[in-house]
N, C-alpha and C. Protein backbone atom coordinates (compact mmCIF):
# COMPACT_ATOMS: atom_id res chain seq x y z
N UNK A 1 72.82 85.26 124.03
CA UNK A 1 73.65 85.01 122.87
C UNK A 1 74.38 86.28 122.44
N UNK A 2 73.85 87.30 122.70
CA UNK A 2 74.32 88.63 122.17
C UNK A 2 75.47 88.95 123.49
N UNK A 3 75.15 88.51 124.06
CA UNK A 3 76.22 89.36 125.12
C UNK A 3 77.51 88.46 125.46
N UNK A 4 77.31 87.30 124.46
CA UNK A 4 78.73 86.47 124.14
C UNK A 4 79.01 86.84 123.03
N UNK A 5 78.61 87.19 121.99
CA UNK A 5 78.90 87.56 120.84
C UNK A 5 80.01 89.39 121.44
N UNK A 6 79.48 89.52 122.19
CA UNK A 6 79.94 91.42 122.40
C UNK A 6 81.04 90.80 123.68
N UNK A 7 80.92 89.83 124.46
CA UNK A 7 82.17 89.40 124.93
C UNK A 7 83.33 88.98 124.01
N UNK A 8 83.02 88.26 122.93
CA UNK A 8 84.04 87.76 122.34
C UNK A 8 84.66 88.72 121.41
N UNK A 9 83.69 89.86 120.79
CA UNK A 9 84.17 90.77 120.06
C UNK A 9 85.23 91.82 121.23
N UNK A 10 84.87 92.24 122.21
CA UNK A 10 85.72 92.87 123.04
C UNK A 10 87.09 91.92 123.38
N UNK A 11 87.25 90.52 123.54
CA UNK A 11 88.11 90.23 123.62
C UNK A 11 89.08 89.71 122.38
N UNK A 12 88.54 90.11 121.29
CA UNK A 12 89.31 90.27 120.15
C UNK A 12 90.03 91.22 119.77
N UNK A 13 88.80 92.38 120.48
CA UNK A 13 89.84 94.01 120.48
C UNK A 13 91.01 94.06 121.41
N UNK A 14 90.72 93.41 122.44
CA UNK A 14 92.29 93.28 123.51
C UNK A 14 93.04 92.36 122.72
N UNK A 15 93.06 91.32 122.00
CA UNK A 15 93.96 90.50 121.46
C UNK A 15 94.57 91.18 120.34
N UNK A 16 94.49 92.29 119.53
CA UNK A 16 94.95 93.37 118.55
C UNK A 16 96.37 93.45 118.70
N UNK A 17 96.60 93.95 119.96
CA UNK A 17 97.84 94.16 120.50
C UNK A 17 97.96 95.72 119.95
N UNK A 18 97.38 96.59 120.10
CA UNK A 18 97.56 97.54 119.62
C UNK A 18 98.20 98.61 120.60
N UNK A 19 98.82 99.74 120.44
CA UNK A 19 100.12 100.31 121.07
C UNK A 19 99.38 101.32 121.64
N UNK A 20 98.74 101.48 122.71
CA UNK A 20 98.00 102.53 123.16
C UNK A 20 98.52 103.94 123.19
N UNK A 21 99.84 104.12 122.94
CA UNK A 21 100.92 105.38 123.24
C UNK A 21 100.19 105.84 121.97
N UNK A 22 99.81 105.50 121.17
CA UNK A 22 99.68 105.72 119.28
C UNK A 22 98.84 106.90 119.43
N UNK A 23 97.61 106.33 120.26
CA UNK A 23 96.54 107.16 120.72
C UNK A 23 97.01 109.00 121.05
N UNK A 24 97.31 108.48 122.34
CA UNK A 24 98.41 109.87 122.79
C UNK A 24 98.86 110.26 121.62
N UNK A 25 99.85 109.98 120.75
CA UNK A 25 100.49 110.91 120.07
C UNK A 25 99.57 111.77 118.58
N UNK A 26 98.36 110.94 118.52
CA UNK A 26 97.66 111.27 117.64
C UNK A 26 96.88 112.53 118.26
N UNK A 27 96.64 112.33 119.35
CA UNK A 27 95.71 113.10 120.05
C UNK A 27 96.91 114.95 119.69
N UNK A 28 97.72 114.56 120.43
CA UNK A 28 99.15 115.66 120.76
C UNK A 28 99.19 115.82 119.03
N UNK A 29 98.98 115.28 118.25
CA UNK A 29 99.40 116.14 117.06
C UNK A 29 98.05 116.60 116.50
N UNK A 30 97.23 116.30 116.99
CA UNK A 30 95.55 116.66 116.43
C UNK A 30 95.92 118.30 116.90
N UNK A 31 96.13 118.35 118.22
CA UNK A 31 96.16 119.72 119.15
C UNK A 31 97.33 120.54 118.69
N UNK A 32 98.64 120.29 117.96
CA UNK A 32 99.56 120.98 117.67
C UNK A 32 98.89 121.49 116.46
N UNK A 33 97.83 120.84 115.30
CA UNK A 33 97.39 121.19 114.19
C UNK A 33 96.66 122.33 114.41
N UNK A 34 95.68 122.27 115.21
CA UNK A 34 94.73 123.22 115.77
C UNK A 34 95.69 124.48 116.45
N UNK A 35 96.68 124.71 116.97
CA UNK A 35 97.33 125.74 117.41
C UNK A 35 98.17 125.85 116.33
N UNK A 36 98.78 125.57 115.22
CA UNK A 36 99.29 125.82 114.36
C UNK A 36 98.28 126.50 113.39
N UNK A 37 96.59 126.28 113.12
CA UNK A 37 96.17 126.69 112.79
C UNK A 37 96.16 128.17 113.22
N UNK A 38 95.65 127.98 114.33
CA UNK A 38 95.25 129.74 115.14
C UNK A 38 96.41 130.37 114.76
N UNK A 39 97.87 129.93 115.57
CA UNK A 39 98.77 130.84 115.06
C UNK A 39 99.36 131.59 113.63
N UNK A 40 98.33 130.82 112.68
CA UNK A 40 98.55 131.00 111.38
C UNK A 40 97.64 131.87 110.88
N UNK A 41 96.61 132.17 111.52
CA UNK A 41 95.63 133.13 110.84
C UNK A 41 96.29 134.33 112.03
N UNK A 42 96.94 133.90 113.41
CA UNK A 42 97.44 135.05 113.86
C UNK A 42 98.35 136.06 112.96
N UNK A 43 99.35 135.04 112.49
CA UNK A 43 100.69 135.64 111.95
C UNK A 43 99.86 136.26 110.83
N UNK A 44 99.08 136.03 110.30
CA UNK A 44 98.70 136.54 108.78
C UNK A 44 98.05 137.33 109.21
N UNK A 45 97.14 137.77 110.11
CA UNK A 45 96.85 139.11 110.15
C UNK A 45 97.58 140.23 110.98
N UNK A 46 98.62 140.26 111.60
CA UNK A 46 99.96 140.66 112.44
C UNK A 46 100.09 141.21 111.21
N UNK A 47 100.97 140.57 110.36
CA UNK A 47 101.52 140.57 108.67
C UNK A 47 101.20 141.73 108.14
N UNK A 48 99.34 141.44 107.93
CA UNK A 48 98.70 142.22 107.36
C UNK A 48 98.31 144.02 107.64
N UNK A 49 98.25 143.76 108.79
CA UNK A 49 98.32 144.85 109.77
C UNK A 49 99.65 145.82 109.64
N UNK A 50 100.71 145.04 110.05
CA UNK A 50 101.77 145.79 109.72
C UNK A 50 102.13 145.90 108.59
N UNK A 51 102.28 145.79 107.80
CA UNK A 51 102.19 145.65 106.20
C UNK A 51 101.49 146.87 105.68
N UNK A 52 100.41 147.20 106.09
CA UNK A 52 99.34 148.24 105.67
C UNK A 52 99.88 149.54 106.67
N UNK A 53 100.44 149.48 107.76
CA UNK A 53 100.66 150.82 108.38
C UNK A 53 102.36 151.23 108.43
N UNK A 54 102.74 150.73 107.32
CA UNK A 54 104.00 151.39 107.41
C UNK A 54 103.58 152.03 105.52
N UNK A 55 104.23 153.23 105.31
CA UNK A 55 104.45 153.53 103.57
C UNK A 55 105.79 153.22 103.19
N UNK A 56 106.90 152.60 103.50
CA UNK A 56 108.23 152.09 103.09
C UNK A 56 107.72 150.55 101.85
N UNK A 57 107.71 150.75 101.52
CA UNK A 57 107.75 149.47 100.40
C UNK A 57 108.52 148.33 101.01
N UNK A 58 110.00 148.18 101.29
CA UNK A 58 111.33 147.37 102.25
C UNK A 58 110.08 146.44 103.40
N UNK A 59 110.06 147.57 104.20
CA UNK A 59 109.17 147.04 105.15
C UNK A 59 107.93 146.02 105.16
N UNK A 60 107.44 147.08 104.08
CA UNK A 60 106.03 146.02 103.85
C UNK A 60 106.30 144.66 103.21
N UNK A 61 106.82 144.78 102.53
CA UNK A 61 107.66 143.45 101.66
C UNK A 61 108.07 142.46 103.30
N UNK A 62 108.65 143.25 104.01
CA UNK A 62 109.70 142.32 104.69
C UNK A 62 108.31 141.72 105.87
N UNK A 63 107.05 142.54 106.47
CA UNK A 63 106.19 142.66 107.08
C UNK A 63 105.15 141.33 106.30
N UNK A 64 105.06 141.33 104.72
CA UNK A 64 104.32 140.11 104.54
C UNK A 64 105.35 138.92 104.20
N UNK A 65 106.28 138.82 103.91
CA UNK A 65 107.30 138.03 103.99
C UNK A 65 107.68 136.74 105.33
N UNK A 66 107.13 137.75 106.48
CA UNK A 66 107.53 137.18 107.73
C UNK A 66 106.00 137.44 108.47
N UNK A 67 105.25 137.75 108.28
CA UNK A 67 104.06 137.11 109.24
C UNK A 67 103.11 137.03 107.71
N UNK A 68 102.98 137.56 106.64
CA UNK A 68 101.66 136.55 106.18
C UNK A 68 102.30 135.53 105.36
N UNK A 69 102.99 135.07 104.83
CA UNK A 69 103.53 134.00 104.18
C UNK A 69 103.86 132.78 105.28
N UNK A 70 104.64 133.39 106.53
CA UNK A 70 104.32 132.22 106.98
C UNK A 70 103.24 131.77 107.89
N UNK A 71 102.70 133.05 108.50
CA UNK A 71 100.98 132.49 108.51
C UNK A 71 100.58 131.73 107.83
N UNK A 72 100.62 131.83 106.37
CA UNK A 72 99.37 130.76 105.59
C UNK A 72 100.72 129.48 105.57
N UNK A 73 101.59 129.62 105.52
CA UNK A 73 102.39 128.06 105.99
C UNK A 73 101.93 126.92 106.96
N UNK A 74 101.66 128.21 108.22
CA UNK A 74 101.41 127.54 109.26
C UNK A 74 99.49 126.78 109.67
N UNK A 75 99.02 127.93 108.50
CA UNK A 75 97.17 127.39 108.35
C UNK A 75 97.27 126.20 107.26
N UNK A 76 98.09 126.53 106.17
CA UNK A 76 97.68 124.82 105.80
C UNK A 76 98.63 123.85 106.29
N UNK A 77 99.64 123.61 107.22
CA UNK A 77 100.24 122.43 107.74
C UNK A 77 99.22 122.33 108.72
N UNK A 78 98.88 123.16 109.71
CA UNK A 78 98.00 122.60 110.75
C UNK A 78 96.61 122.65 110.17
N UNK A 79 96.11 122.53 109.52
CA UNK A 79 94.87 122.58 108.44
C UNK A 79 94.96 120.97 108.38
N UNK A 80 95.63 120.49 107.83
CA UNK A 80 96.39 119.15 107.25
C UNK A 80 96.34 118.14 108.44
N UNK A 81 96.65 118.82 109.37
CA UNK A 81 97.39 118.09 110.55
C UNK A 81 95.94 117.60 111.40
N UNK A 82 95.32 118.66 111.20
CA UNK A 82 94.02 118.35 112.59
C UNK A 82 92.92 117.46 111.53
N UNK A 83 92.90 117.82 110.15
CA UNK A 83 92.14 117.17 109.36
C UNK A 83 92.66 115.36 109.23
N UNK A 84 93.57 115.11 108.88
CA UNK A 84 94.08 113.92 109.27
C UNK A 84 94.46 113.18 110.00
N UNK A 85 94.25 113.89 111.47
CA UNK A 85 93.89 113.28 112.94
C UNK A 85 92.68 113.15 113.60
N UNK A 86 91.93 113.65 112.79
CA UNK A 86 90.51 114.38 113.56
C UNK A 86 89.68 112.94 112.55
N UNK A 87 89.97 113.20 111.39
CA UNK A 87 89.64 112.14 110.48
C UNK A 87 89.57 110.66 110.45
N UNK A 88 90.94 110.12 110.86
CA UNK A 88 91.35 109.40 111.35
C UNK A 88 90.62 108.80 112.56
N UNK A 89 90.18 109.47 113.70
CA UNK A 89 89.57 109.16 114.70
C UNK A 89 88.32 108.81 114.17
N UNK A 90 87.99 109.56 113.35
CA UNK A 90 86.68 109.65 113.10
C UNK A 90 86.30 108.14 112.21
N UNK A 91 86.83 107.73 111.35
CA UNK A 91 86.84 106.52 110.62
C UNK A 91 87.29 105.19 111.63
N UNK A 92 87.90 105.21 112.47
CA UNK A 92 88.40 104.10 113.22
C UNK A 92 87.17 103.67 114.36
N UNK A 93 86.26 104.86 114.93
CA UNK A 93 85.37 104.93 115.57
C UNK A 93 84.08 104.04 114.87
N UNK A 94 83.88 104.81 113.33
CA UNK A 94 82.80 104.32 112.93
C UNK A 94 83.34 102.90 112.20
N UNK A 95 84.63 102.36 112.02
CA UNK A 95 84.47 101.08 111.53
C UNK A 95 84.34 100.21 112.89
N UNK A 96 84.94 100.06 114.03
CA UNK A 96 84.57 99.62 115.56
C UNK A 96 83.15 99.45 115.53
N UNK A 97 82.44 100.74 115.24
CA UNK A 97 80.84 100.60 115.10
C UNK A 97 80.20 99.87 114.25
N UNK A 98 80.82 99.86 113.01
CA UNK A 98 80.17 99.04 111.97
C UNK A 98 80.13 98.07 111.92
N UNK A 99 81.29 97.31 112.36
CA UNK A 99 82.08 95.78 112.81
C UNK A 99 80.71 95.19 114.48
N UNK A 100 80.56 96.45 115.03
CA UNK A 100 79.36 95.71 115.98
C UNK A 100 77.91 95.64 115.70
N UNK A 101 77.33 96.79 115.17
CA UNK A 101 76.06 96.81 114.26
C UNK A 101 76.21 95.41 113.58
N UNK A 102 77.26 94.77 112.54
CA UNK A 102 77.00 94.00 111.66
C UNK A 102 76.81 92.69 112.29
N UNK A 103 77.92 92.53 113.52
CA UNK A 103 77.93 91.19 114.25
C UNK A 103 76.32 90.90 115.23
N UNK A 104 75.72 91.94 115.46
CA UNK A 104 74.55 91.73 116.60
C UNK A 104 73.54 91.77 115.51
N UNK A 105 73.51 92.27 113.95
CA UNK A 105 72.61 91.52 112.88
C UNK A 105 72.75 90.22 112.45
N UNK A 106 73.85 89.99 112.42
CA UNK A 106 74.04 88.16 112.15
C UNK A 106 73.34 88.10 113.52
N UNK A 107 73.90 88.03 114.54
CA UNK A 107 72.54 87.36 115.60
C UNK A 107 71.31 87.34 115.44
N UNK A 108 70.96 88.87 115.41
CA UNK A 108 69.32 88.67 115.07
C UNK A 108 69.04 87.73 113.87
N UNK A 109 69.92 87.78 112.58
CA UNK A 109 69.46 86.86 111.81
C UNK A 109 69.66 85.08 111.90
N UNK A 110 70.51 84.72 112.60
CA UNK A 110 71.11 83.42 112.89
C UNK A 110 69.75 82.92 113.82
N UNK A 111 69.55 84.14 114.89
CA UNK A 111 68.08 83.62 115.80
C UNK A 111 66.51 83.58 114.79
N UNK A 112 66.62 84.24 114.22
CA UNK A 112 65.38 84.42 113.39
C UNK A 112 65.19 83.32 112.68
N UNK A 113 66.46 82.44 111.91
CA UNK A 113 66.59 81.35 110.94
C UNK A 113 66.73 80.15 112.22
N UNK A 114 66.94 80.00 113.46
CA UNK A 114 66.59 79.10 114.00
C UNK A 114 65.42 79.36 114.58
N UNK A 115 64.54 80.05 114.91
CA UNK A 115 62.92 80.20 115.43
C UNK A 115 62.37 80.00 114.42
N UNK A 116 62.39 80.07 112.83
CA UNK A 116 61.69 79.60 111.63
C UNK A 116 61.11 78.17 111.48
N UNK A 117 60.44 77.60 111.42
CA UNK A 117 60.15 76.40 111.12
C UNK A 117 60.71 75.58 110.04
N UNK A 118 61.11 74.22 110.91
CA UNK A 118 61.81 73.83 109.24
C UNK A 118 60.76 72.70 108.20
């Protein structure tokens, strides 16, 4: 009984019609978040670095202007980016899971209420 119940649930997931490319592009922007991250704590300490070894004021200004400002641009868009892809996966996984946990307890309980005596 259970392994028609997990047939019919799998062939409900193919009947979705869902756009498998979706996948891919979620994946490709999970990974642009995560390198947007790195490059963002790169640029901000580049920034920082140069910023601290010059004594021109112009410079340093222009040194956090252009690598730590947009360092931290680039840590919270890809901050954002991998958190709401990563997330995303993560919730779609466990409702798939929850949706089968719940269906193979109605079995056990549907079998339990017919082995009961009436």
């Amino acid at each position: 009984m259970n392994e028609d119940r997990i047939n019919q649930f799998t062939q409900e997931i193919a009947e979705l019609k869902l756009r498998g490319a979706k996948g891919d592009t979620e994946r490709w922007l999970l990974l642009v978040g995560a390198i947007m991250l790195v490059v963002g704590v790169g640029l901000g300490v580049i920034g920082g670095v140069t910023a601290s070894g010059t004594t021109n004021t112009a410079d340093q200004v222009a040194a956090i202007a252009t690598g730590s400002l947009l360092g931290l641009v680039l840590v919270i868009a890809g901050t954002a980016l991998f958190l709401r892809y990563s997330m995303g996966r993560f919730v779609r996984f466990w409702m798939v899971r929850f949706v089968h946990e719940h269906r193979s307890e109605t079995d056990r309980l549907i079998a339990a209420i017919e082995k009961s005596p009436k």
